[in-house]
N, C-alpha and C. Protein backbone atom coordinates (compact mmCIF):
# COMPACT_ATOMS: atom_id res chain seq x y z
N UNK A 1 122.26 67.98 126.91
CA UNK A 1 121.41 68.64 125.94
C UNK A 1 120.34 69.44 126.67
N UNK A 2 120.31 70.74 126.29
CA UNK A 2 118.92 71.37 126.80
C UNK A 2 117.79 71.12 126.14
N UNK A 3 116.87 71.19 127.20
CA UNK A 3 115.72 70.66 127.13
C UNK A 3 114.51 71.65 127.60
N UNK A 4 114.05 72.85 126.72
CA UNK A 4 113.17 73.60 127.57
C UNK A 4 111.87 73.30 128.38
N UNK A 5 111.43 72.01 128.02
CA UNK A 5 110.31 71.76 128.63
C UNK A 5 110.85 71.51 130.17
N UNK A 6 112.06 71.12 130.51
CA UNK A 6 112.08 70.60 131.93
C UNK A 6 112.08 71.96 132.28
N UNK A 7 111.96 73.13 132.61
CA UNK A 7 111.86 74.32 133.15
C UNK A 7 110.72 74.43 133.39
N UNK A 8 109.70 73.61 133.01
CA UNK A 8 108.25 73.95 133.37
C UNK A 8 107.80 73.23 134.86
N UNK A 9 108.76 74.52 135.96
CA UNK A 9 107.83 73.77 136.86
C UNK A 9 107.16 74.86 137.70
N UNK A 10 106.46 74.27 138.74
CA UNK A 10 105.29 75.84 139.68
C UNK A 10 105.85 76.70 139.61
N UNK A 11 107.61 76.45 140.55
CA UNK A 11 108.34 77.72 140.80
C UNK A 11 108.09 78.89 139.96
N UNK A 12 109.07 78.06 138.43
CA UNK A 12 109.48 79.05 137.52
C UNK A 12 107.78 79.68 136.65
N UNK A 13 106.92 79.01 136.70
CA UNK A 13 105.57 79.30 136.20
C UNK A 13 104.82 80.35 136.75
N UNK A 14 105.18 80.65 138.41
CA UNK A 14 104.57 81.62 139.10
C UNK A 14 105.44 83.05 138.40
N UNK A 15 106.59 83.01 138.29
CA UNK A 15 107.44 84.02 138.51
C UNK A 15 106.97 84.58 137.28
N UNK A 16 106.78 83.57 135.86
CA UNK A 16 106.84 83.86 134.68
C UNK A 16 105.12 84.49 134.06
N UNK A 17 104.53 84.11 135.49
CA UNK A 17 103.17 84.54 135.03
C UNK A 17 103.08 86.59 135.80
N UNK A 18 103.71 86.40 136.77
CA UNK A 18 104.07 87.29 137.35
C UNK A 18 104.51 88.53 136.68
N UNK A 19 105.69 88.35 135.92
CA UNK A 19 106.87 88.89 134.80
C UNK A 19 105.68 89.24 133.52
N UNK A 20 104.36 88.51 133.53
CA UNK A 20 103.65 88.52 132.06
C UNK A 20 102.69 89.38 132.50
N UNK A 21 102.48 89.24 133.81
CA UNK A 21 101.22 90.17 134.62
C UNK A 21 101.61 91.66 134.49
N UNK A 22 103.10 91.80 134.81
CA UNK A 22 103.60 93.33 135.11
C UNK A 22 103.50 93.82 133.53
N UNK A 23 103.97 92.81 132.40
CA UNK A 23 104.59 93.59 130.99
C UNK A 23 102.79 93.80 130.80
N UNK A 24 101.85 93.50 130.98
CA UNK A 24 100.47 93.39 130.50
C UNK A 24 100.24 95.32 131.00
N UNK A 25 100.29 95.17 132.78
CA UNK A 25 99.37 95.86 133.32
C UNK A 25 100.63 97.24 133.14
N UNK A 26 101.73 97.35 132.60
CA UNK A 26 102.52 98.52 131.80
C UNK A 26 101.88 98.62 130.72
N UNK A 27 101.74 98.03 129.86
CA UNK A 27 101.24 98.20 128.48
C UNK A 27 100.00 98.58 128.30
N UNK A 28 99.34 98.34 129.68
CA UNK A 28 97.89 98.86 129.45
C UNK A 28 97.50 100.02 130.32
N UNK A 29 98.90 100.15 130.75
CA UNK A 29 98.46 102.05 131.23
C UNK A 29 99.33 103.02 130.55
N UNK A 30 99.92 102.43 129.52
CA UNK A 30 100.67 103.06 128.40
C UNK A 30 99.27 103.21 127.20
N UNK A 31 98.45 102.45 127.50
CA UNK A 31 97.55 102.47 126.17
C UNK A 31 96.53 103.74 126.91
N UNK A 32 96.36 103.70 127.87
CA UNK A 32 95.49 104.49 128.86
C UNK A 32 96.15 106.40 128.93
N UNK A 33 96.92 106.24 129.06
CA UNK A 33 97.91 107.30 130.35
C UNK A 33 99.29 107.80 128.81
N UNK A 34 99.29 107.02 128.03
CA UNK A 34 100.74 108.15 127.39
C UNK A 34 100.84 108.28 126.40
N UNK A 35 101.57 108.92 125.44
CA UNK A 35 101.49 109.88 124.30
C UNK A 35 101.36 108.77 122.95
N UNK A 36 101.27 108.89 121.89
CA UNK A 36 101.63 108.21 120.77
C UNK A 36 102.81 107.22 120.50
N UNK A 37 104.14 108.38 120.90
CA UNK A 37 105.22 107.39 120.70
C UNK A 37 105.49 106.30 120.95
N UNK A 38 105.20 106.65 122.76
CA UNK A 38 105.29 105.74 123.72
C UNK A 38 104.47 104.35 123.69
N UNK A 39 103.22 104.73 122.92
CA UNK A 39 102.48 103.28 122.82
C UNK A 39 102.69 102.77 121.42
N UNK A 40 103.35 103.02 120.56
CA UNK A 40 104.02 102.33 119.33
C UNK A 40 105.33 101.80 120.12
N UNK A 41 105.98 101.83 120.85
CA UNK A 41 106.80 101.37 121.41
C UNK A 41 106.57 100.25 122.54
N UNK A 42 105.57 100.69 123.46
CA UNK A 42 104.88 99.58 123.82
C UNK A 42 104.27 98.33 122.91
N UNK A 43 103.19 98.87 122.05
CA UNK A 43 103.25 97.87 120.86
C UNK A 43 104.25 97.02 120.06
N UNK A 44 105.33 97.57 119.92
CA UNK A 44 106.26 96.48 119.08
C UNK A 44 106.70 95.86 120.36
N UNK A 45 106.51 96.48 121.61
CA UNK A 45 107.51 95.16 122.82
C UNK A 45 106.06 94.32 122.97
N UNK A 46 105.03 94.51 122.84
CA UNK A 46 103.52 94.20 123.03
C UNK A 46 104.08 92.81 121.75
N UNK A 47 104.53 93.00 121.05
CA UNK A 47 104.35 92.19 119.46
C UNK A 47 105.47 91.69 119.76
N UNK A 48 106.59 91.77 120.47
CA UNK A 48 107.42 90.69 120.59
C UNK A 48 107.25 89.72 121.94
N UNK A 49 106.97 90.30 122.58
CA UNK A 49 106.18 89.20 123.70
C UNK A 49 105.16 88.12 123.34
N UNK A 50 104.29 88.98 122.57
CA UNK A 50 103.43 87.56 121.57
C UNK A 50 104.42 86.79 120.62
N UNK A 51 105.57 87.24 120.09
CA UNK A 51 106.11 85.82 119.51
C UNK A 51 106.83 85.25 120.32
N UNK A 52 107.33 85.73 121.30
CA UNK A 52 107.71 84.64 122.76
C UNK A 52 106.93 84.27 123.35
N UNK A 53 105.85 84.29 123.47
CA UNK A 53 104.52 83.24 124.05
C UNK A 53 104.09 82.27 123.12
N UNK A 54 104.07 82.96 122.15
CA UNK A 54 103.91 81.64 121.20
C UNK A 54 104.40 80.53 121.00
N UNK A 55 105.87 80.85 120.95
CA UNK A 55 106.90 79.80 120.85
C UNK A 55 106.58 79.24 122.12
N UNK A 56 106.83 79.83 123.11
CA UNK A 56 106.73 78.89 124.82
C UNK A 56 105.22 78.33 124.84
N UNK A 57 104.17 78.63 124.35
CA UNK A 57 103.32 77.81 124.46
C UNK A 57 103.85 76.64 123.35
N UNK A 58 104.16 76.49 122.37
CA UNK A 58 104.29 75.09 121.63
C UNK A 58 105.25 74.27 122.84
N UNK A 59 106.54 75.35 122.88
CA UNK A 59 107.16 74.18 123.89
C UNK A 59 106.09 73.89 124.92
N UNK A 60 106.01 73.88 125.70
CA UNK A 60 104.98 73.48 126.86
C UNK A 60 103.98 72.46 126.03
N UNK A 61 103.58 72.35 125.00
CA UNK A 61 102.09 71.78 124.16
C UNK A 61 102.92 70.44 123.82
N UNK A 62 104.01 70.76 123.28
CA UNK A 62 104.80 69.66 122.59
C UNK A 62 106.46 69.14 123.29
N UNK A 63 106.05 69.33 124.81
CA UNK A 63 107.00 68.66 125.79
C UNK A 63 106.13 68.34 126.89
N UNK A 64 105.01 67.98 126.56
CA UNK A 64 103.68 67.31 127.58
C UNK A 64 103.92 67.94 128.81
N UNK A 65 103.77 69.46 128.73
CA UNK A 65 103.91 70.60 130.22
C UNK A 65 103.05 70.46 131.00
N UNK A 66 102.78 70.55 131.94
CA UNK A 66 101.57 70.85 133.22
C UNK A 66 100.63 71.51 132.66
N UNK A 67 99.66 71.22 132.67
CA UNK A 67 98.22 72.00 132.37
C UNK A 67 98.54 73.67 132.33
N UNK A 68 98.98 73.32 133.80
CA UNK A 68 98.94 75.22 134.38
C UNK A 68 100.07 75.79 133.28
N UNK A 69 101.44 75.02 133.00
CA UNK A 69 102.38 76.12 131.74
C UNK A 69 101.48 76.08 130.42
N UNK A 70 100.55 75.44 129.90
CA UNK A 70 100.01 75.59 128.74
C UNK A 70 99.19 76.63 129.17
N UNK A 71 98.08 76.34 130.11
CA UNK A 71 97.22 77.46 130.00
C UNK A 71 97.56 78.65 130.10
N UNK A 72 99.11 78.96 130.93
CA UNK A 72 99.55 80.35 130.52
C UNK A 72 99.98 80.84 129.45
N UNK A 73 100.72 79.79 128.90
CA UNK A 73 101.25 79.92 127.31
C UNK A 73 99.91 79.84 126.33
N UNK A 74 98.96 79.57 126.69
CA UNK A 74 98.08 79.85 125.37
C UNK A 74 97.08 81.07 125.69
N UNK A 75 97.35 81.42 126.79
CA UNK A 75 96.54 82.60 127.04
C UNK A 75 97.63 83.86 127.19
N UNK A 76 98.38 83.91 126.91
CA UNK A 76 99.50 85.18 126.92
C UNK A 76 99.47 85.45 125.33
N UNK A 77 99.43 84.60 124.39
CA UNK A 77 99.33 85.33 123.23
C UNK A 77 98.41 86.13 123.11
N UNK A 78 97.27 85.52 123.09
CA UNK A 78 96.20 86.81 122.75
C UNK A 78 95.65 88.09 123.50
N UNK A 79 96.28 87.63 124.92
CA UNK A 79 95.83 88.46 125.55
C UNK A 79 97.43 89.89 124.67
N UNK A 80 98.93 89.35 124.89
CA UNK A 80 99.23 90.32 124.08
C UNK A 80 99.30 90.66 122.56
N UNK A 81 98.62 89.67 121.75
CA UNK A 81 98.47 90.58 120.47
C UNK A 81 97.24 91.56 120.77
N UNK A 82 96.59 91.17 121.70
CA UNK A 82 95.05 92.21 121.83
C UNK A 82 96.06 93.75 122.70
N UNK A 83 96.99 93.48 123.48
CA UNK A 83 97.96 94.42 123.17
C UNK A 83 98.36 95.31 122.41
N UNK A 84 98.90 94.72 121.73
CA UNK A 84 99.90 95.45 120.74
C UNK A 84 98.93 95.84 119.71
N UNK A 85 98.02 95.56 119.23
CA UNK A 85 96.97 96.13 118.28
C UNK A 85 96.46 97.13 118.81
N UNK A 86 95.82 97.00 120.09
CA UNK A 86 95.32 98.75 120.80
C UNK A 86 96.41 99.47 120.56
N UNK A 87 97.57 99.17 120.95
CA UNK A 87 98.88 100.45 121.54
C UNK A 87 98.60 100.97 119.99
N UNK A 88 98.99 99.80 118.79
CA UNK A 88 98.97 100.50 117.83
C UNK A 88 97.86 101.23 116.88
N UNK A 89 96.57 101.00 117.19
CA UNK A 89 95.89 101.38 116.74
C UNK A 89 95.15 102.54 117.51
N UNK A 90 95.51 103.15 118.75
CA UNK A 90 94.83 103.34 119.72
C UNK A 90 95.26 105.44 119.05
């Protein structure tokens, strides 16, 4: 049976904070640096990354994860809905 919480370990946590660092610091020179389209498009990938952080923070909250996978999982949502609201409102 899979089990997503056992994936929570340093390894895969560095890579995944890494992977969250790059989609952030794109999205925020798309909000900076490019046309309309392009940041409504950033925004809806901005808005689906926040409902995959979301979900991965519960897993992590409610499979007793390492401090360090929660605190990334609860700090990746807001940092991308505060995302996807600039792209789209911007």
């Amino acid at each position: 049976m899979f089990r997503p919480e056992t994936t929570l370990n340093g390894r895969a946590l560095r890579r995944e904070a890494i992977q969250l660092g790059v989609i952030a610091v794109a999205s925020l020179a798309v909000l900076v640096f490019a046309g309309r389209i392009v940041q409504v498009i950033a925004g809806v990938v901005d808005g689906f990354v926040f409902v995959m952080t979301s979900i991965a923070a519960v897993v992590a909250w409610r499979g007793g994860g390492r401090g360090a996978s929660i605190a990334l999982y609860a700090a990746a949502p807001a940092v991308f809905l505060t995302l996807a609201l600039a792209n789209f409102l911007a």
